[in-house]
Protein backbone atom coordinates (compact mmCIF):
# COMPACT_ATOMS: atom_id res chain seq x y z
CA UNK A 1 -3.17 -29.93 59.06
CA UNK A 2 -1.95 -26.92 57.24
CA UNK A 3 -4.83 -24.53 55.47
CA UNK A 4 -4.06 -22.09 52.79
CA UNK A 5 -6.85 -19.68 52.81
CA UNK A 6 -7.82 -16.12 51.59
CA UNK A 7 -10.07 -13.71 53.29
CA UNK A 8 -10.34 -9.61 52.67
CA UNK A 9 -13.23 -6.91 52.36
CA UNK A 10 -13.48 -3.53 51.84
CA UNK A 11 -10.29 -2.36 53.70
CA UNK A 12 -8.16 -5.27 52.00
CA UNK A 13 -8.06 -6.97 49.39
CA UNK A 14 -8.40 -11.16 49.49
CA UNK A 15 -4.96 -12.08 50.46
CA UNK A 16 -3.82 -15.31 50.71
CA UNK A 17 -3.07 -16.82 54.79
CA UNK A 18 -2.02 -19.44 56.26
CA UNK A 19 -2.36 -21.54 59.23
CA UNK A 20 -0.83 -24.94 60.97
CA UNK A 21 -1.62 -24.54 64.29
CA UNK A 22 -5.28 -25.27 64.59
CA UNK A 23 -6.16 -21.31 64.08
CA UNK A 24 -4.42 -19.73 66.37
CA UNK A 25 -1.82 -18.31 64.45
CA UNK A 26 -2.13 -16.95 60.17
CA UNK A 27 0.67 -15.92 58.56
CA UNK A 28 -0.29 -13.27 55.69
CA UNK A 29 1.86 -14.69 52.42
CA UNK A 30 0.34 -11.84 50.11
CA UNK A 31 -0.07 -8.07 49.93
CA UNK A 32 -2.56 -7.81 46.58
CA UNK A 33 -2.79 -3.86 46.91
CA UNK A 34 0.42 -2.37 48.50
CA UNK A 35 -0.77 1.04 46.55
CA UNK A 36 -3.76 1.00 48.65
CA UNK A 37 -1.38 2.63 51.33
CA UNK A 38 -1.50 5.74 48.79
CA UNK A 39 -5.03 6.33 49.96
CA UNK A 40 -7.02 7.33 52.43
CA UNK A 41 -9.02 3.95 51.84
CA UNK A 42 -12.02 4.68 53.75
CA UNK A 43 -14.24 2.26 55.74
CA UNK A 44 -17.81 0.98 54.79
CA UNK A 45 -20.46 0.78 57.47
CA UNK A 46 -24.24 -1.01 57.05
CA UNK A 47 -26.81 1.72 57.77
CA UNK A 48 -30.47 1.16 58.11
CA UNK A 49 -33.68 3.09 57.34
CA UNK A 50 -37.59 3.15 56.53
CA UNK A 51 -38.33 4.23 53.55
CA UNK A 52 -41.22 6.96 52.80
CA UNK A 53 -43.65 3.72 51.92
CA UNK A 54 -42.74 1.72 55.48
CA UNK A 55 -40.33 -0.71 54.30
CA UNK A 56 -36.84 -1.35 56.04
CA UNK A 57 -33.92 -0.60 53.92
CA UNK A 58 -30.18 -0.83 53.97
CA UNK A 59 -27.07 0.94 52.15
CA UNK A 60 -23.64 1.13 52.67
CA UNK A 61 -21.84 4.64 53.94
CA UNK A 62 -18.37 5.16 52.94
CA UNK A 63 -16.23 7.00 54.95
CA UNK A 64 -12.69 8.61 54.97
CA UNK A 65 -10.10 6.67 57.23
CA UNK A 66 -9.41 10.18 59.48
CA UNK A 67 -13.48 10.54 59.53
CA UNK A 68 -14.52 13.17 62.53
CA UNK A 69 -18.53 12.42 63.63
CA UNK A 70 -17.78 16.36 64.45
CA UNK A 71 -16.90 17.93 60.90
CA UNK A 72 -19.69 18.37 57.89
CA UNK A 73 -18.70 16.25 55.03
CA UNK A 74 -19.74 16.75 51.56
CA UNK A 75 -21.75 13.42 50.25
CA UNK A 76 -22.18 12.00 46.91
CA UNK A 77 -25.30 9.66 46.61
CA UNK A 78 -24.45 6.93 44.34
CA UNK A 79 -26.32 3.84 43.97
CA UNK A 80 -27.91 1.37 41.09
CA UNK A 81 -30.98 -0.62 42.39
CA UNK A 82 -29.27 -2.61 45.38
CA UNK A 83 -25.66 -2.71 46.91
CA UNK A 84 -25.77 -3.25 50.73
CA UNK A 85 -24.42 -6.87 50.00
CA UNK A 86 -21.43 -5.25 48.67
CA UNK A 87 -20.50 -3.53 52.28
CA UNK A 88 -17.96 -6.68 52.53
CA UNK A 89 -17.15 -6.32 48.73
CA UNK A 90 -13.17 -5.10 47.75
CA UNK A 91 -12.94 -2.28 45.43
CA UNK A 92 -9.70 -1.03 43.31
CA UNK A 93 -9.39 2.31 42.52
CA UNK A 94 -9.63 2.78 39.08
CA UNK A 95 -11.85 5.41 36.78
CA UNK A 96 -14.70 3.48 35.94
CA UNK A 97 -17.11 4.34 32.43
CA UNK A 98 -20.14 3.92 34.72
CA UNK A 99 -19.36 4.87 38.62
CA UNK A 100 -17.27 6.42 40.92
CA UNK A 101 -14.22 5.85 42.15
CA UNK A 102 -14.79 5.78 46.03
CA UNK A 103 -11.46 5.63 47.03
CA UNK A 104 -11.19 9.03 45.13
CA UNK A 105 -13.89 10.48 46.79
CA UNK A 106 -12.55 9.20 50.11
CA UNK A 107 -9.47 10.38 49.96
CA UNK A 108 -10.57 14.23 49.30
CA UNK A 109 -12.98 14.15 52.03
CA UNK A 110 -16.07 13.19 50.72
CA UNK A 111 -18.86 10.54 52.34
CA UNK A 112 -20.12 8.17 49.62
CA UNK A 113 -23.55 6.67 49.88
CA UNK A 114 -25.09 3.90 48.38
CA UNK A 115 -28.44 3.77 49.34
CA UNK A 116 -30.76 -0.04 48.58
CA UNK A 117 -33.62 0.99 46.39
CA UNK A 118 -36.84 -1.08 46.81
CA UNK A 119 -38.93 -1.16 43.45
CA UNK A 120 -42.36 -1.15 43.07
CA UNK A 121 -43.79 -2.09 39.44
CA UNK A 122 -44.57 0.71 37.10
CA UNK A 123 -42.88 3.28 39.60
CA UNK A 124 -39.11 3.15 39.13
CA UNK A 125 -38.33 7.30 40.00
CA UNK A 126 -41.72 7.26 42.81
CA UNK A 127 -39.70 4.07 44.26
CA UNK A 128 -36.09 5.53 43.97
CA UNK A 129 -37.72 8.66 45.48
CA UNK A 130 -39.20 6.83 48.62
CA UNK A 131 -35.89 5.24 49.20
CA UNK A 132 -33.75 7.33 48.64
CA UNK A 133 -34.93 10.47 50.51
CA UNK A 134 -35.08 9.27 53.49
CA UNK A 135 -31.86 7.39 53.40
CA UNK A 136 -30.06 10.42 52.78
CA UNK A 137 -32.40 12.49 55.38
CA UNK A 138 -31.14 9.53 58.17
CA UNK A 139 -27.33 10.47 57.34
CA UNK A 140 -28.23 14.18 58.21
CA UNK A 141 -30.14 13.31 61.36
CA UNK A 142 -26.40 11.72 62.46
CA UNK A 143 -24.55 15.75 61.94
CA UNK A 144 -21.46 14.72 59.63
CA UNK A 145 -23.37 16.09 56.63
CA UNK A 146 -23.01 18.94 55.04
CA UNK A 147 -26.27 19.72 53.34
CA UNK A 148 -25.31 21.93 50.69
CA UNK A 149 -22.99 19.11 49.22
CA UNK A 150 -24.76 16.27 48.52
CA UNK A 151 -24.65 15.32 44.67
CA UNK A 152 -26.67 12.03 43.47
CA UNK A 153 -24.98 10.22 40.80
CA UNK A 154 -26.28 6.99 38.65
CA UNK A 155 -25.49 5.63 35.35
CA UNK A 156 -28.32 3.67 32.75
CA UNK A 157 -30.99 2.82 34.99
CA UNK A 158 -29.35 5.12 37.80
CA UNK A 159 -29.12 7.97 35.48
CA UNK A 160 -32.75 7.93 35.11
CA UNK A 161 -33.67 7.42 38.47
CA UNK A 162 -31.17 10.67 39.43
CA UNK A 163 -32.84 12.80 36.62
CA UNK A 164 -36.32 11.77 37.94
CA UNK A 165 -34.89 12.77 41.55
CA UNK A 166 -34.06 16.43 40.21
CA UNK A 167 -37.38 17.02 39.08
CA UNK A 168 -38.67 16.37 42.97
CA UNK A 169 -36.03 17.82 45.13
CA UNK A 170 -33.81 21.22 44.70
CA UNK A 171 -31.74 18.83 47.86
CA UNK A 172 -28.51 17.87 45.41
CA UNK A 173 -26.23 20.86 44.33
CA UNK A 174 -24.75 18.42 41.71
C-alpha cells in the first residue's frame, strides 16, 4: 500500500510524493523548480464578475507573494479568449513569443489579470469590451489598483481584441 503520486499548481510545480501510511503522512521526493525561490512567485486567486451584457464571468488575478490590499499596484490586463481554468495551472518563467512572463511581472510589483471573455458571434471587440471592462472596473472597486497603470496586452486574436479596446477607452496607459 505504497502510492507514488504528483500534485502542484500555480505556487509549485507537480512534484512527485509519496505515501505508505494510508495518507497521513507524504514525503516530497522532488523539487522540479528550486529557481522558483529566485522569485517573488506570486499567488493566483479566482475572481468573479458580470459582464456589461449580464453574464457571470471569471478570471484569474495574479498577485505578488508580499501583496499589501493597502498599496496601489500597477496591472497589466492580459488575456486570450478564456483562462480561469488555468488558476490551478503551473507556469515557468521564461520569455514567451506570444505572452507575458507573470512571474516577471510579479516579481517587480505588478498585478496580472486575466480576465474570461464571453463571445458573442459577429462581435469579437463589442464582446471583449463587455467583459473586459467591467472585470477590470471590479479589481478597482477592491483599492489595490492603481488606475493610471493598467496596460492590456494580447497577442493574434488578443492583439485585435486590445487594439479594438483602445479605440473605446483612453483607461490603459500602455
Amino acid at each position: 500500500n505504497v502510492f507514488l503520486y504528483s500534485k502542484g499548481n500555480f505556487e509549485s510545480g507537480a512534484d512527485l510524493y509519496l505515501t505508505a501510511d494510508d495518507w497521513k503522512t507524504e514525503t516530497k521526493l522532488t523539487d522540479i523548480n528550486p529557481q522558483k525561490n529566485d522569485y517573488n512567485w506570486g499567488t493566483a486567486e479566482l475572481v468573479t464578475w458580470t459582464s456589461l451584457d449580464g453574464r457571470l464571468l471569471e478570471g484569474v488575478v495574479y498577485k505578488p507573494e508580499n501583496f499589501d490590499p493597502s498599496k496601489k499596484y500597477p496591472v497589466i490586463v492580459n488575456f486570450y479568449e478564456r483562462n480561469a481554468e488555468t488558476l490551478y495551472s503551473y507556469r515557468m518563467p521564461e520569455a514567451h513569443r506570444s505572452t507575458i512572463d507573470y512571474h516577471f511581472y510579479t516579481s517587480n510589483g505588478y498585478i496580472v489579470f486575466n480576465p474570461d471573455i464571453r463571445y458573442k458571434d459577429g462581435y469579437p471587440g463589442e464582446s471583449c469590451f463587455n467583459s473586459v471592462m467591467p472585470g477590470i472596473a471590479s479589481l478597482i472597486e477592491k483599492g489595490y489598483v492603481n488606475e493610471k497603470a493598467i496596460a492590456a496586452q494580447g497577442h493574434s486574436w488578443g492583439g485585435y481584441q486590445v487594439a479594438y479596446l483602445a479605440t473605446r477607452t483612453n483607461l490603459f496607459a500602455a
